[in-house]
N, C-alpha and C. Protein backbone atom coordinates (compact mmCIF):
# COMPACT_ATOMS: atom_id res chain seq x y z
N UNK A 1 101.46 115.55 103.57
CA UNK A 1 101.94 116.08 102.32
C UNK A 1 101.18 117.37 102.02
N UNK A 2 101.70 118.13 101.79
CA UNK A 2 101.02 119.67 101.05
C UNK A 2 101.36 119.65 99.63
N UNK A 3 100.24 120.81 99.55
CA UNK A 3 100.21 120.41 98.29
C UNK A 3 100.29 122.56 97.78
N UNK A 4 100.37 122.57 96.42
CA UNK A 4 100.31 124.08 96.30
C UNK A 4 98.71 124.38 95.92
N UNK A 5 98.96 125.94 96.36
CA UNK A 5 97.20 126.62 96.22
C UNK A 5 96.92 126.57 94.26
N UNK A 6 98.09 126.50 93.76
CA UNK A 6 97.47 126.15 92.09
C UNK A 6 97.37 124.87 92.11
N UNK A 7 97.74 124.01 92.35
CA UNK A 7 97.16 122.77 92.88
C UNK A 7 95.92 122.79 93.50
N UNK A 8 95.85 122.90 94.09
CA UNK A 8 94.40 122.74 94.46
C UNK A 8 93.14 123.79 93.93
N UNK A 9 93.78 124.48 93.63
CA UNK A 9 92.64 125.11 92.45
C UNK A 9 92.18 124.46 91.47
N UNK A 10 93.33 123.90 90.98
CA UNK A 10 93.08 123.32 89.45
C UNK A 10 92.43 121.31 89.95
N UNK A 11 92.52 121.18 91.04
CA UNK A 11 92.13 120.35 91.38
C UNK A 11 90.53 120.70 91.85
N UNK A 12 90.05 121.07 92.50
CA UNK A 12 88.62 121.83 92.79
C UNK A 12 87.99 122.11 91.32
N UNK A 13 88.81 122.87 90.68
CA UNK A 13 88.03 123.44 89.11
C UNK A 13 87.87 122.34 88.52
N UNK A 14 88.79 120.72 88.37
CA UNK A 14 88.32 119.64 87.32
C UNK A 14 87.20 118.98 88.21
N UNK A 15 87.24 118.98 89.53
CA UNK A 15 86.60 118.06 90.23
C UNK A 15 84.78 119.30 89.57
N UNK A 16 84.34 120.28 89.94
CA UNK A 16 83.46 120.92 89.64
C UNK A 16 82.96 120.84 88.39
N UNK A 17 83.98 120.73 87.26
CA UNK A 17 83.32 121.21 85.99
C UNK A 17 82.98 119.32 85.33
N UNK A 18 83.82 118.51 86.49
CA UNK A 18 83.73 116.90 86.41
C UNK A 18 82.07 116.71 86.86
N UNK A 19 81.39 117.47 87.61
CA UNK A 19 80.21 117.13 88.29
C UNK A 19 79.12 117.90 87.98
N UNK A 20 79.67 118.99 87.24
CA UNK A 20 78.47 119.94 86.72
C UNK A 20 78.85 119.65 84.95
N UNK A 21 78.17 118.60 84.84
CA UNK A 21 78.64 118.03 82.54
C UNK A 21 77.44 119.22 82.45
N UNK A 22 76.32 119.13 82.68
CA UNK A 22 75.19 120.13 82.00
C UNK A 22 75.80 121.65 81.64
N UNK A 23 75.89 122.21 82.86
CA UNK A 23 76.00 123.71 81.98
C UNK A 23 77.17 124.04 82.88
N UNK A 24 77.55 125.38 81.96
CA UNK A 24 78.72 125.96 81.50
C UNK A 24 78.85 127.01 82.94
N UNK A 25 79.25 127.16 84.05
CA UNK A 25 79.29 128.62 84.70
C UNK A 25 80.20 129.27 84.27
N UNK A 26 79.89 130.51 84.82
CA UNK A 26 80.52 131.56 84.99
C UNK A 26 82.32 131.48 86.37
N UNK A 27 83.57 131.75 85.75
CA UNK A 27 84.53 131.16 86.61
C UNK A 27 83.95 132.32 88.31
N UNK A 28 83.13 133.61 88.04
CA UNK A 28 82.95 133.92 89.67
C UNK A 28 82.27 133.10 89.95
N UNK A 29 81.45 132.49 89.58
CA UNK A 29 80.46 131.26 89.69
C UNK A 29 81.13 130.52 90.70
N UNK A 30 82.32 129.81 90.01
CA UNK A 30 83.27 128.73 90.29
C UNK A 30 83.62 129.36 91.80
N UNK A 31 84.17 130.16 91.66
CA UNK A 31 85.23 130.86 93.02
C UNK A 31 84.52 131.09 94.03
N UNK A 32 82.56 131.34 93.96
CA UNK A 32 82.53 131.81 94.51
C UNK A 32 81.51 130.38 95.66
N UNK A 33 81.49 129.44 94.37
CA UNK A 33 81.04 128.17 95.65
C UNK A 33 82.38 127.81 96.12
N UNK A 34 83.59 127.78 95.74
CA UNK A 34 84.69 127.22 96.60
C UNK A 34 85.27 128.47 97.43
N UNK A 35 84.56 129.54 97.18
CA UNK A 35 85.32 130.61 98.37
C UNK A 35 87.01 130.72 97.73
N UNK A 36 87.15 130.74 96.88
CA UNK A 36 88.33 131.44 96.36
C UNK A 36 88.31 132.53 95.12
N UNK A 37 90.05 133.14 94.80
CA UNK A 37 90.06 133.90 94.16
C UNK A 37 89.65 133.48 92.82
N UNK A 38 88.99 134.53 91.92
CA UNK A 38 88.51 134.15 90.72
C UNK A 38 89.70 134.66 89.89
N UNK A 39 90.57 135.80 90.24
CA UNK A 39 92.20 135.61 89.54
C UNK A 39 92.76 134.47 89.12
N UNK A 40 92.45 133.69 90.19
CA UNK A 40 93.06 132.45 90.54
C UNK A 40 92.86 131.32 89.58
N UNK A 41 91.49 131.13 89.82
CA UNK A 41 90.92 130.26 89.05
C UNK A 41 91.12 130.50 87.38
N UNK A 42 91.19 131.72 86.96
CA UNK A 42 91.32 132.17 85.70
C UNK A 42 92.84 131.89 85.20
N UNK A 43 93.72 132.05 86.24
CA UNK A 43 95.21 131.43 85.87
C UNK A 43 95.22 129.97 85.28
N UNK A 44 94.17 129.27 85.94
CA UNK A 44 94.24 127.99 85.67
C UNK A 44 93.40 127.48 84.00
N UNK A 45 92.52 128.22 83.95
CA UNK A 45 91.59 128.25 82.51
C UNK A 45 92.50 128.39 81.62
N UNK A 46 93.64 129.52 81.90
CA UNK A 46 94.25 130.20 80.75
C UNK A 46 95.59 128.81 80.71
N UNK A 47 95.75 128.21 81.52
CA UNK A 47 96.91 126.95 81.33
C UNK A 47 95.96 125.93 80.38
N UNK A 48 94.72 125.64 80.86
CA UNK A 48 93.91 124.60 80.64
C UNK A 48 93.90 124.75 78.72
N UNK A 49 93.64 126.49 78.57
CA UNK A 49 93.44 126.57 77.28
C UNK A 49 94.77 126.60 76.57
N UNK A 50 95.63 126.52 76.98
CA UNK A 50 97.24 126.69 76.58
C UNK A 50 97.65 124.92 76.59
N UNK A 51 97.56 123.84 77.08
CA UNK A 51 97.43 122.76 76.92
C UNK A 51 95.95 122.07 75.94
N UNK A 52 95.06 122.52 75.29
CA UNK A 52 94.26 122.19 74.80
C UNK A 52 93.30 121.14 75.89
N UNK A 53 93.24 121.84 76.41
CA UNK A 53 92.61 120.78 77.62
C UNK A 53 90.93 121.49 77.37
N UNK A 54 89.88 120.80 76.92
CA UNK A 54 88.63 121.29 77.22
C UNK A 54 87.58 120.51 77.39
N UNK A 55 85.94 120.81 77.68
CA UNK A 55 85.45 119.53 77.81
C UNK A 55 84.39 119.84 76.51
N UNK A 56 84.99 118.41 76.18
CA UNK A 56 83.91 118.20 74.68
C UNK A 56 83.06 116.87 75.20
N UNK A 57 82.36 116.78 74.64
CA UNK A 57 81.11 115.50 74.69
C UNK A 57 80.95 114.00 76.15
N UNK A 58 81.14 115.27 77.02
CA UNK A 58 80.94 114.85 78.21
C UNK A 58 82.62 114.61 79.16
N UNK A 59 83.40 114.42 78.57
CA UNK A 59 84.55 114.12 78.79
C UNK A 59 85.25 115.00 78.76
N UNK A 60 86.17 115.83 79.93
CA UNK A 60 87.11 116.69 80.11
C UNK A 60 88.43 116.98 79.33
């Protein structure tokens, strides 16, 4: 099964920000331990913040 590259971005970005609760990076931060685009990753923030999706008190 394949899957799409916003898919798996946005899959990598919950799994990361799921394992780093302490602090906040920077999204080149993000892109640049998974070796991808930080465009990319920023497409996905800007959905995340368009669904009210954020992480409050430990929980995503």
């Amino acid at each position: 099964m394949r899957i799409t590259q916003y898919t798996d971005h946005t899959i990598r970005l919950l799994l990361y920000l799921g394992s780093n609760q302490e602090d906040f990076k920077k999204i080149e931060d993000i892109a640049d331990h998974y070796i991808i685009s930080s465009n990319h990753l920023r497409k996905v923030m800007r959905h995340f913040h368009r669904w009210d999706i954020r992480k409050q008190d430990g929980v995503l």
